[in-house]
PDB file of N, CA and C in Angstrom:
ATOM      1  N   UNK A   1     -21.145  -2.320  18.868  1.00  0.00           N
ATOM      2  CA  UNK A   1     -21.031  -1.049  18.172  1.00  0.00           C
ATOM      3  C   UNK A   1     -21.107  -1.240  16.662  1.00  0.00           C
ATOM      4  N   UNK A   2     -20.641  -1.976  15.981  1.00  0.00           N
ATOM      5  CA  UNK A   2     -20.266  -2.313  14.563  1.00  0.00           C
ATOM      6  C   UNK A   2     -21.682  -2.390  14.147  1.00  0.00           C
ATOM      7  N   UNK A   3     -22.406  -3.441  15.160  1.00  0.00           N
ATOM      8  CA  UNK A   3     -23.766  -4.263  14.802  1.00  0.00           C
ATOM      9  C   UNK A   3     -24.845  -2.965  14.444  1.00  0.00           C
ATOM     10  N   UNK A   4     -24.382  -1.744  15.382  1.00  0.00           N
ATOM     11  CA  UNK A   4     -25.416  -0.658  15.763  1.00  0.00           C
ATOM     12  C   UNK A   4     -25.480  -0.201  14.283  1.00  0.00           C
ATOM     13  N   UNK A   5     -24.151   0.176  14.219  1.00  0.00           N
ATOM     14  CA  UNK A   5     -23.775   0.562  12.922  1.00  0.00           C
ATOM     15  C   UNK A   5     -24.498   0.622  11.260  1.00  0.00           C
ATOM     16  N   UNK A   6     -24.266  -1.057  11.384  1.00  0.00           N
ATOM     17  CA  UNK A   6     -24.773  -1.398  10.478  1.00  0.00           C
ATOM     18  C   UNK A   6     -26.646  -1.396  10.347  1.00  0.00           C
ATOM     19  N   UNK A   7     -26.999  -1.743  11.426  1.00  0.00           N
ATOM     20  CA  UNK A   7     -28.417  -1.594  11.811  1.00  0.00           C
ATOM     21  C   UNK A   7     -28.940  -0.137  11.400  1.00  0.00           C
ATOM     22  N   UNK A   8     -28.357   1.196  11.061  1.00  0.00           N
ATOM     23  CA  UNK A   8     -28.518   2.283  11.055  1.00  0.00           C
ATOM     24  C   UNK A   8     -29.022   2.258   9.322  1.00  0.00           C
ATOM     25  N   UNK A   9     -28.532   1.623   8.856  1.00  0.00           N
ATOM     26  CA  UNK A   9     -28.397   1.308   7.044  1.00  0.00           C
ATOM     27  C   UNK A   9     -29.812   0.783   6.898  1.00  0.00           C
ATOM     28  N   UNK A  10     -30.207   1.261   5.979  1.00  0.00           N
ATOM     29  CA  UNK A  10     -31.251  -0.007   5.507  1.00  0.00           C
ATOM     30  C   UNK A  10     -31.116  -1.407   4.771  1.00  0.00           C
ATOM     31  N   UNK A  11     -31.452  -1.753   4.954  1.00  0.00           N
ATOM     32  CA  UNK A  11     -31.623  -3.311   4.778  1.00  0.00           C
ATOM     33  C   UNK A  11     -30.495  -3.636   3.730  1.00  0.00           C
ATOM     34  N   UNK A  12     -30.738  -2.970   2.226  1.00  0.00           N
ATOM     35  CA  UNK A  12     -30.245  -3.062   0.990  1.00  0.00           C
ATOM     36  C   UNK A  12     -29.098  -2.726   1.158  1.00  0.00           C
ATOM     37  N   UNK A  13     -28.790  -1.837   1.595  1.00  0.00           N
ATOM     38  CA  UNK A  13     -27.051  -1.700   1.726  1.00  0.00           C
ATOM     39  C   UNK A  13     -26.229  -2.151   2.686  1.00  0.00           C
ATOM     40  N   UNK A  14     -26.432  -2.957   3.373  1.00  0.00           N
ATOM     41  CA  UNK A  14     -25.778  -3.852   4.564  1.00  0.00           C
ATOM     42  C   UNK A  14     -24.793  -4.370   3.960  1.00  0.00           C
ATOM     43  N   UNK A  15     -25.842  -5.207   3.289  1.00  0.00           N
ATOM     44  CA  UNK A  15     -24.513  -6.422   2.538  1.00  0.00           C
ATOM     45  C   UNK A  15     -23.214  -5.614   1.778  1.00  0.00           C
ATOM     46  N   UNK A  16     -23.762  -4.943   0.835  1.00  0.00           N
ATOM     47  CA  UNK A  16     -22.627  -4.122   0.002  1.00  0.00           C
ATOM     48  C   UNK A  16     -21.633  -3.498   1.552  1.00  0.00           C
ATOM     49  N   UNK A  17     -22.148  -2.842   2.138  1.00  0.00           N
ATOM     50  CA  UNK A  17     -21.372  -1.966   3.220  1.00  0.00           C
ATOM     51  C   UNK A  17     -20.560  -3.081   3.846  1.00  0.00           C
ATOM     52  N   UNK A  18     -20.765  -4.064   4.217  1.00  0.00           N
ATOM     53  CA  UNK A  18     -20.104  -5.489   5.069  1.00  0.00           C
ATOM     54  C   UNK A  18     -19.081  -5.523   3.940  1.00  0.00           C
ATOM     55  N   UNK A  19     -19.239  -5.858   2.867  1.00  0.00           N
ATOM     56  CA  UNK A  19     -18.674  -6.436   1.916  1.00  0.00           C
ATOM     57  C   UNK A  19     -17.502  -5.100   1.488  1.00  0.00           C
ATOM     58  N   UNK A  20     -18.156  -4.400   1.301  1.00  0.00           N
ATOM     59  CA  UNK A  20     -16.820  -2.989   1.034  1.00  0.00           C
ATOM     60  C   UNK A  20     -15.755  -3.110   2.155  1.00  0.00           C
ATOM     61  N   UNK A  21     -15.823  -3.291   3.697  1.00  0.00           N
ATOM     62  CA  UNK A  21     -15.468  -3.076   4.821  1.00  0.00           C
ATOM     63  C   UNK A  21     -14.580  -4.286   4.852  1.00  0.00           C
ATOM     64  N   UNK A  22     -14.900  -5.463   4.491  1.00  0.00           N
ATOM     65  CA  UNK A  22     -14.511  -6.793   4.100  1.00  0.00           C
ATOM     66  C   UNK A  22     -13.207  -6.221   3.471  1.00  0.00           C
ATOM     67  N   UNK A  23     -13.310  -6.002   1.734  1.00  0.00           N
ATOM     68  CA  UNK A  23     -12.624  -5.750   1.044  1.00  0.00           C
ATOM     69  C   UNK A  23     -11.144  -5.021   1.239  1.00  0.00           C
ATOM     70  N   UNK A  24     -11.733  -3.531   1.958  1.00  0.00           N
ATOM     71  CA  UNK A  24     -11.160  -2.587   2.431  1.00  0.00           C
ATOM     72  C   UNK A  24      -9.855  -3.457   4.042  1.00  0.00           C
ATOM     73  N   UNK A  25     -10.629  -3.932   4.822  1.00  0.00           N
ATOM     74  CA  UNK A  25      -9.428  -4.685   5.388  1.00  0.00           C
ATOM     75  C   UNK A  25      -8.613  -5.454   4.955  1.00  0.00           C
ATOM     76  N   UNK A  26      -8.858  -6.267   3.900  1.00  0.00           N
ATOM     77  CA  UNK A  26      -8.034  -6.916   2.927  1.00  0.00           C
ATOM     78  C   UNK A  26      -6.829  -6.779   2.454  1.00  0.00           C
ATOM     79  N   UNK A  27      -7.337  -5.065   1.937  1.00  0.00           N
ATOM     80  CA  UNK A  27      -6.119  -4.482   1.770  1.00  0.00           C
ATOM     81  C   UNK A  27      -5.631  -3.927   2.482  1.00  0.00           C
ATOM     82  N   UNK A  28      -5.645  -3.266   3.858  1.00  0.00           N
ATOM     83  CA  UNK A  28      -5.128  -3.242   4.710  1.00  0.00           C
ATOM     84  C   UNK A  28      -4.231  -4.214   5.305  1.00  0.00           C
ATOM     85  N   UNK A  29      -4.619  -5.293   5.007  1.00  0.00           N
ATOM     86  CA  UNK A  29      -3.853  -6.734   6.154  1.00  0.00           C
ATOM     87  C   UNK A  29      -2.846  -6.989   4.880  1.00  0.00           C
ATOM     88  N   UNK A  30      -2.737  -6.678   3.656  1.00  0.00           N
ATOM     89  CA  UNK A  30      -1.989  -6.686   2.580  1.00  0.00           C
ATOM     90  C   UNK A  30      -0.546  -5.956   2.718  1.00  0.00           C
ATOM     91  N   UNK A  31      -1.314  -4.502   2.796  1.00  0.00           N
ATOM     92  CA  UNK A  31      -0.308  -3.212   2.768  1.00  0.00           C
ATOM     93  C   UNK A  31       0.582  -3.191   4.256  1.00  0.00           C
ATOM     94  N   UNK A  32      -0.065  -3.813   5.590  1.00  0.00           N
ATOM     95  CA  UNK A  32       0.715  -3.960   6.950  1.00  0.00           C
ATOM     96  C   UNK A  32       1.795  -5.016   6.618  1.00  0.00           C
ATOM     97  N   UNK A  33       1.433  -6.053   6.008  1.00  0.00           N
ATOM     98  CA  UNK A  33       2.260  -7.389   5.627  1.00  0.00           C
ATOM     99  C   UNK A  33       3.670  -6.841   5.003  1.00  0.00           C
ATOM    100  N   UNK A  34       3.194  -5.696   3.928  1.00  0.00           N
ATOM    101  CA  UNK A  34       4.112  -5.056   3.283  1.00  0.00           C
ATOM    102  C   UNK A  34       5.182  -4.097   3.328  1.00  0.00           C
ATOM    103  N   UNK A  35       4.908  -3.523   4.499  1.00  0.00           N
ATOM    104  CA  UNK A  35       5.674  -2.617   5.733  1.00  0.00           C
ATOM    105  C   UNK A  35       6.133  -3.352   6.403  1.00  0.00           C
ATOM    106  N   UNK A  36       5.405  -4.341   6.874  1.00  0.00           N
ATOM    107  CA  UNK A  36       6.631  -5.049   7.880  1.00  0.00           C
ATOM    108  C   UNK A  36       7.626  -5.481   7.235  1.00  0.00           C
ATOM    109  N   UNK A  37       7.385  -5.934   6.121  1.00  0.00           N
ATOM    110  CA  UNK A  37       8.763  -6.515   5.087  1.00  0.00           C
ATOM    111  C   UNK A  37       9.233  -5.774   5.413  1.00  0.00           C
ATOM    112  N   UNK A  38       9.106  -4.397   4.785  1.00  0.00           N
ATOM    113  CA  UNK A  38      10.311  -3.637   4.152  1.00  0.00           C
ATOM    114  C   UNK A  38      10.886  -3.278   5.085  1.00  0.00           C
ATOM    115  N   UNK A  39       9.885  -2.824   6.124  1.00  0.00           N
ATOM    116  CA  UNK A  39      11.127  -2.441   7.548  1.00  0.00           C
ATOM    117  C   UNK A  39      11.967  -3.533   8.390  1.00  0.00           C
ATOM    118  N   UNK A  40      11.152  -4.848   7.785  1.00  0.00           N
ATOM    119  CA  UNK A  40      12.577  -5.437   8.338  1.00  0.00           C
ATOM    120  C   UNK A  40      14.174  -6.183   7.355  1.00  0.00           C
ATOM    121  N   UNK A  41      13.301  -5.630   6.408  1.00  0.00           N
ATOM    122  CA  UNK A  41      14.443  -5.314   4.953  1.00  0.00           C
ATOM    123  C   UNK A  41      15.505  -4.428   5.259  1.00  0.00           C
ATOM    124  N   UNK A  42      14.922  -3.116   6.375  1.00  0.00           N
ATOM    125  CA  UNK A  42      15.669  -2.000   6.171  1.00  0.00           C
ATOM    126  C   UNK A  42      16.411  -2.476   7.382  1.00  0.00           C
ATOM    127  N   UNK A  43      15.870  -2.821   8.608  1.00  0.00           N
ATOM    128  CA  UNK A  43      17.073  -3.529  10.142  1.00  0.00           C
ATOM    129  C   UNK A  43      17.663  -4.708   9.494  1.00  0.00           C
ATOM    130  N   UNK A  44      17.239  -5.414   8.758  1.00  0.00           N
ATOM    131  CA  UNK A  44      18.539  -6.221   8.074  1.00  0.00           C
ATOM    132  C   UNK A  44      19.433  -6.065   7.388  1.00  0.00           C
ATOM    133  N   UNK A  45      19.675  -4.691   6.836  1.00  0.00           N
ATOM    134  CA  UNK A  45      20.552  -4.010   6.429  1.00  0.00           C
ATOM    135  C   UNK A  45      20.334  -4.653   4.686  1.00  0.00           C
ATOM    136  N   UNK A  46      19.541  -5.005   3.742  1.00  0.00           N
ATOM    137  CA  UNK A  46      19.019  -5.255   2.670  1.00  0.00           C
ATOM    138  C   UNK A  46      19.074  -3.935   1.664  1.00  0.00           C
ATOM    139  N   UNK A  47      18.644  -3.032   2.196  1.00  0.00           N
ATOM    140  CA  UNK A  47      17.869  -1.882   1.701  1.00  0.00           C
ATOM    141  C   UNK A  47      18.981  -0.283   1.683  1.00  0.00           C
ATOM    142  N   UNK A  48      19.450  -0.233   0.753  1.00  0.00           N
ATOM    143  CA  UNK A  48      20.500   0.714   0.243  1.00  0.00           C
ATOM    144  C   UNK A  48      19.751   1.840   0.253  1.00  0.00           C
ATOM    145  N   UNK A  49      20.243   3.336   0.424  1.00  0.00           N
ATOM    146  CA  UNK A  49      19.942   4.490   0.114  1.00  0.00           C
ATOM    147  C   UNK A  49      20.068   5.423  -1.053  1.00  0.00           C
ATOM    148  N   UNK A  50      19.536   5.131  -1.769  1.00  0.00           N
ATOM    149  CA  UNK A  50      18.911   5.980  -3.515  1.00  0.00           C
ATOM    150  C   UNK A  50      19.886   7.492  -3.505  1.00  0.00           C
ATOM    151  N   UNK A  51      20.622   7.168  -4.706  1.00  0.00           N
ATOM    152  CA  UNK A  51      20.923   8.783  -4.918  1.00  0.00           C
ATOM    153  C   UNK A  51      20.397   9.007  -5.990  1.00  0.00           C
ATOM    154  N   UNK A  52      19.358   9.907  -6.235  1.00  0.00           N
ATOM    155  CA  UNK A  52      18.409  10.270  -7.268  1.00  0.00           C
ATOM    156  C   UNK A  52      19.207  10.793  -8.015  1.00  0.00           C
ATOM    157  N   UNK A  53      19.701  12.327  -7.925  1.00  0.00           N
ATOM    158  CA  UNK A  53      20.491  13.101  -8.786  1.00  0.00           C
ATOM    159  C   UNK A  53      21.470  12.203  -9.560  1.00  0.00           C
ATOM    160  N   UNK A  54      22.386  10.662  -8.687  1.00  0.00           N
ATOM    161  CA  UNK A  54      23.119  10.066 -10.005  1.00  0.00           C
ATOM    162  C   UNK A  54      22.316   9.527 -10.912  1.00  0.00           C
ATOM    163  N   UNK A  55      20.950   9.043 -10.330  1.00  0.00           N
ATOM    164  CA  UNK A  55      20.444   8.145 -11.100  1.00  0.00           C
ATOM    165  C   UNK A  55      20.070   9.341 -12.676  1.00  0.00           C
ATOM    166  N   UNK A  56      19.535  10.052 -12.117  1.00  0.00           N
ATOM    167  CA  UNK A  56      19.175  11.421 -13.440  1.00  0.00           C
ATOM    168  C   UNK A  56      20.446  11.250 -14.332  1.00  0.00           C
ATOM    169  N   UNK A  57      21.586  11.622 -14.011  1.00  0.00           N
ATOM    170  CA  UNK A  57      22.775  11.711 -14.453  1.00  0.00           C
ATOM    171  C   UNK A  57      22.690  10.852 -15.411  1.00  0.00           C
ATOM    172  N   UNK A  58      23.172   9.657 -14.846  1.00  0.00           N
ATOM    173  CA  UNK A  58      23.277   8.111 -15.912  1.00  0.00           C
ATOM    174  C   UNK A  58      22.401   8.285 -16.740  1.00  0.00           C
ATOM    175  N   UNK A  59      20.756   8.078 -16.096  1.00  0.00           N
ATOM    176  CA  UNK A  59      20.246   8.401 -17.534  1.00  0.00           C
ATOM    177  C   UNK A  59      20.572   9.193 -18.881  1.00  0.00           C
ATOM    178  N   UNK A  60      21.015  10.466 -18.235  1.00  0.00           N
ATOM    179  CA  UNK A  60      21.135  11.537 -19.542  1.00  0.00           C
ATOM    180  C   UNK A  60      21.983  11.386 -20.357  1.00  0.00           C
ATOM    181  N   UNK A  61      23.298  10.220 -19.563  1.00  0.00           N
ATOM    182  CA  UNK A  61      24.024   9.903 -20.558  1.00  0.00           C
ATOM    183  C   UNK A  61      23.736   8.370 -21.174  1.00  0.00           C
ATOM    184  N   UNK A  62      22.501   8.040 -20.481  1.00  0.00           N
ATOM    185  CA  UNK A  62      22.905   6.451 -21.745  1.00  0.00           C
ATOM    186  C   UNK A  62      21.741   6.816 -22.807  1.00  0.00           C
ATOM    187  N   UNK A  63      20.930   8.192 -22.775  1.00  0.00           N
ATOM    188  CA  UNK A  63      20.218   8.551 -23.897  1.00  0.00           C
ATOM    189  C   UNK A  63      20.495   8.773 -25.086  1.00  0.00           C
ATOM    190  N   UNK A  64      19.802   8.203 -25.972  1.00  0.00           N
ATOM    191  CA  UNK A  64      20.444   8.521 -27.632  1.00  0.00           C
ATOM    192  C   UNK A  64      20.527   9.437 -28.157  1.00  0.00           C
ATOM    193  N   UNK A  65      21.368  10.403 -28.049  1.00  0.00           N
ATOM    194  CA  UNK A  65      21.553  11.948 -29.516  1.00  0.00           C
ATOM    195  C   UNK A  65      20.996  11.720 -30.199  1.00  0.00           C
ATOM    196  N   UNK A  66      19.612  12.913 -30.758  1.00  0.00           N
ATOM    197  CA  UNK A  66      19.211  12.853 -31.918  1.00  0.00           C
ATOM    198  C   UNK A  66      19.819  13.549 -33.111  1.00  0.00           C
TER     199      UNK A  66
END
């Protein structure tokens, strides 16, 4: 199927198209690597839950008065 695929292209853009497709899994096999971390960051109990609104807070007070 892939082969058909590519056979559909003309000649000149094979390579680039292989090569984009190349690329493009790359980062895919990158970004999966990177999820699995984190989710097993998060069953290892690593990974704390964000309270935004304090974080706003703190900021506003360690800002300098003009």
């Amino acid at each position: 199927m892939k082969s058909e695929a590519l056979d559909l292209l003309p000649e000149e853009l094979r390579e680039p198209a292989v090569a984009f497709l190349l690329e493009q899994a790359e980062k895919f096999r990158v970004l999966k690597k990177d999820i699995d971390k984190g989710l097993a960051d998060i069953e290892a109990g690593h990974v704390r839950e964000r309270d935004f609104a304090d974080f706003l807070r703190r900021a506003e007070l360690s800002e300098p008065k003009s």
